[in-house]
N, C-alpha and C. Protein backbone atom coordinates (compact mmCIF):
# COMPACT_ATOMS: atom_id res chain seq x y z
N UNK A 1 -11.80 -77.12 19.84
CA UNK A 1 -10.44 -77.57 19.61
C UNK A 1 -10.45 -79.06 19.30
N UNK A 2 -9.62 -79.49 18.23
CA UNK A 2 -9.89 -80.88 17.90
C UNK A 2 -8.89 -81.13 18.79
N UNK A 3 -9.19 -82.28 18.89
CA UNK A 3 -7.79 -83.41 20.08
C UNK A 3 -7.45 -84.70 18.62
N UNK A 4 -5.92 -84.68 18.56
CA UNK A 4 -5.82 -85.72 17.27
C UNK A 4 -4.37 -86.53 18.47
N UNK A 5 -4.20 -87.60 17.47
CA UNK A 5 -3.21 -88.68 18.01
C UNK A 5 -1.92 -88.44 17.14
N UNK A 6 -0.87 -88.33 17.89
CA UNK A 6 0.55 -87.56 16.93
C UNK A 6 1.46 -88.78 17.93
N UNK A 7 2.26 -89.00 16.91
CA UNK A 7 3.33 -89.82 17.26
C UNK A 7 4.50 -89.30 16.81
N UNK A 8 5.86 -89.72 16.92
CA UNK A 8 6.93 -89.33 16.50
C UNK A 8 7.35 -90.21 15.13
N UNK A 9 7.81 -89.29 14.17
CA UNK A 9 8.20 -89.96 12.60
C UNK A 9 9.20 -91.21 13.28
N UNK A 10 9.54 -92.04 12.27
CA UNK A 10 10.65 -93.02 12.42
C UNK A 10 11.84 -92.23 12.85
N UNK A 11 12.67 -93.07 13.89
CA UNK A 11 13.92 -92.21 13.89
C UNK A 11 14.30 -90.97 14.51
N UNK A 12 13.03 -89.98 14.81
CA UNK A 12 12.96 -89.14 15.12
C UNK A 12 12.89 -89.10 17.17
N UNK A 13 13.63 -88.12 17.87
CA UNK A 13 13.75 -87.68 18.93
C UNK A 13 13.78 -86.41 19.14
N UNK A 14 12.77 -86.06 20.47
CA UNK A 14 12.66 -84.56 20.67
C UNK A 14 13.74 -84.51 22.05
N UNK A 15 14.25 -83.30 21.80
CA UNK A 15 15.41 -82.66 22.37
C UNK A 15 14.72 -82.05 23.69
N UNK A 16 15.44 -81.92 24.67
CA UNK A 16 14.90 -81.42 26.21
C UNK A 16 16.69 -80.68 26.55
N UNK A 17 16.79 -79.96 25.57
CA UNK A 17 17.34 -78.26 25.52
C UNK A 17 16.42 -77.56 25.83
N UNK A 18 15.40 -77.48 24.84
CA UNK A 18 14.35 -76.37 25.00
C UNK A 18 13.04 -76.74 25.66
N UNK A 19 13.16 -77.18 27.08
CA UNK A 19 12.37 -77.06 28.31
C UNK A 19 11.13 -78.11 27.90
N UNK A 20 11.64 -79.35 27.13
CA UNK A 20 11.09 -80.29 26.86
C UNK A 20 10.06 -79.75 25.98
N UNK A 21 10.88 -79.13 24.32
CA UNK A 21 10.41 -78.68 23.49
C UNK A 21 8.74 -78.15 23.53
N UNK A 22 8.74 -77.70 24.32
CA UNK A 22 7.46 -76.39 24.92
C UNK A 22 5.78 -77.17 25.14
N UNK A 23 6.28 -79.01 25.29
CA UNK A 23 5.28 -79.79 25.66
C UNK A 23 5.77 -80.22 27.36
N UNK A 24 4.29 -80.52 27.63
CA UNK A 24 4.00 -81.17 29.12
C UNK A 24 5.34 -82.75 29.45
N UNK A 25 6.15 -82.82 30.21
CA UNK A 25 7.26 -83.60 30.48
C UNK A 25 6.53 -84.43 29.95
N UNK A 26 5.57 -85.31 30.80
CA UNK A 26 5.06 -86.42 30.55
C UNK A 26 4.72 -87.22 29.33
N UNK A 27 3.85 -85.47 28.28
CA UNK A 27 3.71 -86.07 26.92
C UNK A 27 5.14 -86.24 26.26
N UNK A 28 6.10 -85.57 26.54
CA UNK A 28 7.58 -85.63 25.44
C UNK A 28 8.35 -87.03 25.91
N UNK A 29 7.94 -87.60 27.12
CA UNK A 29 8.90 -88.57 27.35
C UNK A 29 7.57 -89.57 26.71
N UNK A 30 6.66 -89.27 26.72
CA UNK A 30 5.57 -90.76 26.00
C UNK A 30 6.11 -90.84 24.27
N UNK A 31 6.22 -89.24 24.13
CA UNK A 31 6.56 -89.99 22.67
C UNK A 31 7.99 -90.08 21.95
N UNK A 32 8.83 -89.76 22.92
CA UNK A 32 10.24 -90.23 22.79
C UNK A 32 9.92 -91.62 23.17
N UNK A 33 9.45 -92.66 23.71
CA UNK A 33 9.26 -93.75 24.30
C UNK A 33 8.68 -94.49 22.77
N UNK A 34 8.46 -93.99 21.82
CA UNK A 34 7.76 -94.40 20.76
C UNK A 34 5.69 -94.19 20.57
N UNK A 35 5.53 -93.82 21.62
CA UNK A 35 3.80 -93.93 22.03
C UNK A 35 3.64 -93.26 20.99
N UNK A 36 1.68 -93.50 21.03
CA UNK A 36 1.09 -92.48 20.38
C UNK A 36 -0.16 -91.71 21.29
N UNK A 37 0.25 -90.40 21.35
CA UNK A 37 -0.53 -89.73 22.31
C UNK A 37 -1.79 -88.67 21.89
N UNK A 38 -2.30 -88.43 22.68
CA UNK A 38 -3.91 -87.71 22.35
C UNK A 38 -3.82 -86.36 22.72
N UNK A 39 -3.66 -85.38 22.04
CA UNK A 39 -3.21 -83.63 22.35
C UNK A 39 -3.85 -82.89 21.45
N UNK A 40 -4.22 -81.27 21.80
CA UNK A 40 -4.85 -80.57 21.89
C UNK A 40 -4.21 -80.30 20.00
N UNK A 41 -4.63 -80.38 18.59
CA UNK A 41 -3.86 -79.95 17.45
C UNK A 41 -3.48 -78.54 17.63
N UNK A 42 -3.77 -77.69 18.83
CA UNK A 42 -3.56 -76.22 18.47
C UNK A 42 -2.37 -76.05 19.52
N UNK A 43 -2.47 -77.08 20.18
CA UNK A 43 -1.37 -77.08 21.25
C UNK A 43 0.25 -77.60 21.35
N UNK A 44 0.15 -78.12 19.92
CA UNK A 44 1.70 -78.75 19.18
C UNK A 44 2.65 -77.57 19.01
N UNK A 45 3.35 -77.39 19.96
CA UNK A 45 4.65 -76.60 19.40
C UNK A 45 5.13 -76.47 17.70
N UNK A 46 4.91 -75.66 16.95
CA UNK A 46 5.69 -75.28 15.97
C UNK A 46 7.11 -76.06 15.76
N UNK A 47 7.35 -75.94 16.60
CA UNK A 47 9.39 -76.64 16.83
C UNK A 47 9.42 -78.14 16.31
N UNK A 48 8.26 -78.69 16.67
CA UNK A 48 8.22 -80.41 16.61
C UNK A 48 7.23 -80.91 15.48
N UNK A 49 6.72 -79.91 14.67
CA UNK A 49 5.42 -80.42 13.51
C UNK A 49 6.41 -81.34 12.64
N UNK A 50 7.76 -81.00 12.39
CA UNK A 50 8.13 -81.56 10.96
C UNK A 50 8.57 -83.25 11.75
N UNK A 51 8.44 -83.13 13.26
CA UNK A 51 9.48 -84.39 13.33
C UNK A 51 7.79 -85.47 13.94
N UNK A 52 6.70 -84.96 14.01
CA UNK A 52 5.52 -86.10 14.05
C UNK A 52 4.76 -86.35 13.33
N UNK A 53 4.17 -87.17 13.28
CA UNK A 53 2.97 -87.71 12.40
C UNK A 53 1.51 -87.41 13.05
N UNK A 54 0.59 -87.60 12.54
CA UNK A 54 -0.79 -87.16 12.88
C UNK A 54 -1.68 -88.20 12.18
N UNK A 55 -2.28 -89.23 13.46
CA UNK A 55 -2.62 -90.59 12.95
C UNK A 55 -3.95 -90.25 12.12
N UNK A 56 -3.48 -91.21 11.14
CA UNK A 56 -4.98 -91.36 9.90
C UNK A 56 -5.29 -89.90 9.85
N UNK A 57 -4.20 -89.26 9.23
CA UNK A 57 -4.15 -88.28 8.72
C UNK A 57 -2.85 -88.19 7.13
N UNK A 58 -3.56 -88.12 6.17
CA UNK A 58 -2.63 -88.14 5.09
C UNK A 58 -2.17 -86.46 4.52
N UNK A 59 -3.31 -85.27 4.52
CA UNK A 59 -2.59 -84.13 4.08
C UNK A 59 -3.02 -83.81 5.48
N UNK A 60 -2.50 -82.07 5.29
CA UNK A 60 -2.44 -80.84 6.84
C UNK A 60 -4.00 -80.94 6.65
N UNK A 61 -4.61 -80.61 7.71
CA UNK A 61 -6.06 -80.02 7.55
C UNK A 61 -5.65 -78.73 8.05
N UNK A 62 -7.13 -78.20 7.07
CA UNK A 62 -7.44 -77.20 6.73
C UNK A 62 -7.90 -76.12 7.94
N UNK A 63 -7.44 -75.25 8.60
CA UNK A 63 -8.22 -74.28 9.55
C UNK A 63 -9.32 -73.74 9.35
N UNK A 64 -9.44 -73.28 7.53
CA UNK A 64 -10.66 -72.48 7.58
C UNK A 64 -11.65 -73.11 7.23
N UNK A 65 -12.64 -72.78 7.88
CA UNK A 65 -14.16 -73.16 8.15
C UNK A 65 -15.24 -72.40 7.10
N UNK A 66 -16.29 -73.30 7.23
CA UNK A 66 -17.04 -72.71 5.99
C UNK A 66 -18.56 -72.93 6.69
N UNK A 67 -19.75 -72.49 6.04
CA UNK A 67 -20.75 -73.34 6.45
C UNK A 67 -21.54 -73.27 4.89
């Protein structure tokens, strides 16, 4: 599992309707706070991809593997 650094876009706030949008309290209030935090890429809620960024990362990476 890669571990990458995701921050919140400009402007952007995650909502704690939905049980602190299906992340750990601690990480949703670090990055409502503006932080940039270190999490599991497979472990990002669906709900919140469009509203973070993914540091020194310019396109999606790719899942499939090759050798």
């Amino acid at each position: 599992m890669a571990k990458v650094k995701v921050k919140l876009k400009e402007g952007e706030k995650l909502s704690s309707n939905n049980n602190f949008s299906g992340l750990d309290e601690n990480i949703w209030i670090a990055l409502n706070q503006g932080k940039e935090i270190g999490i599991e890429e497979e472990s990002i809620p669906k709900s919140i991809k469009k509203q973070i960024t993914i540091a020194g990362q310019s396109a999606p990476v790719s899942k499939k593997g090759g050798k």
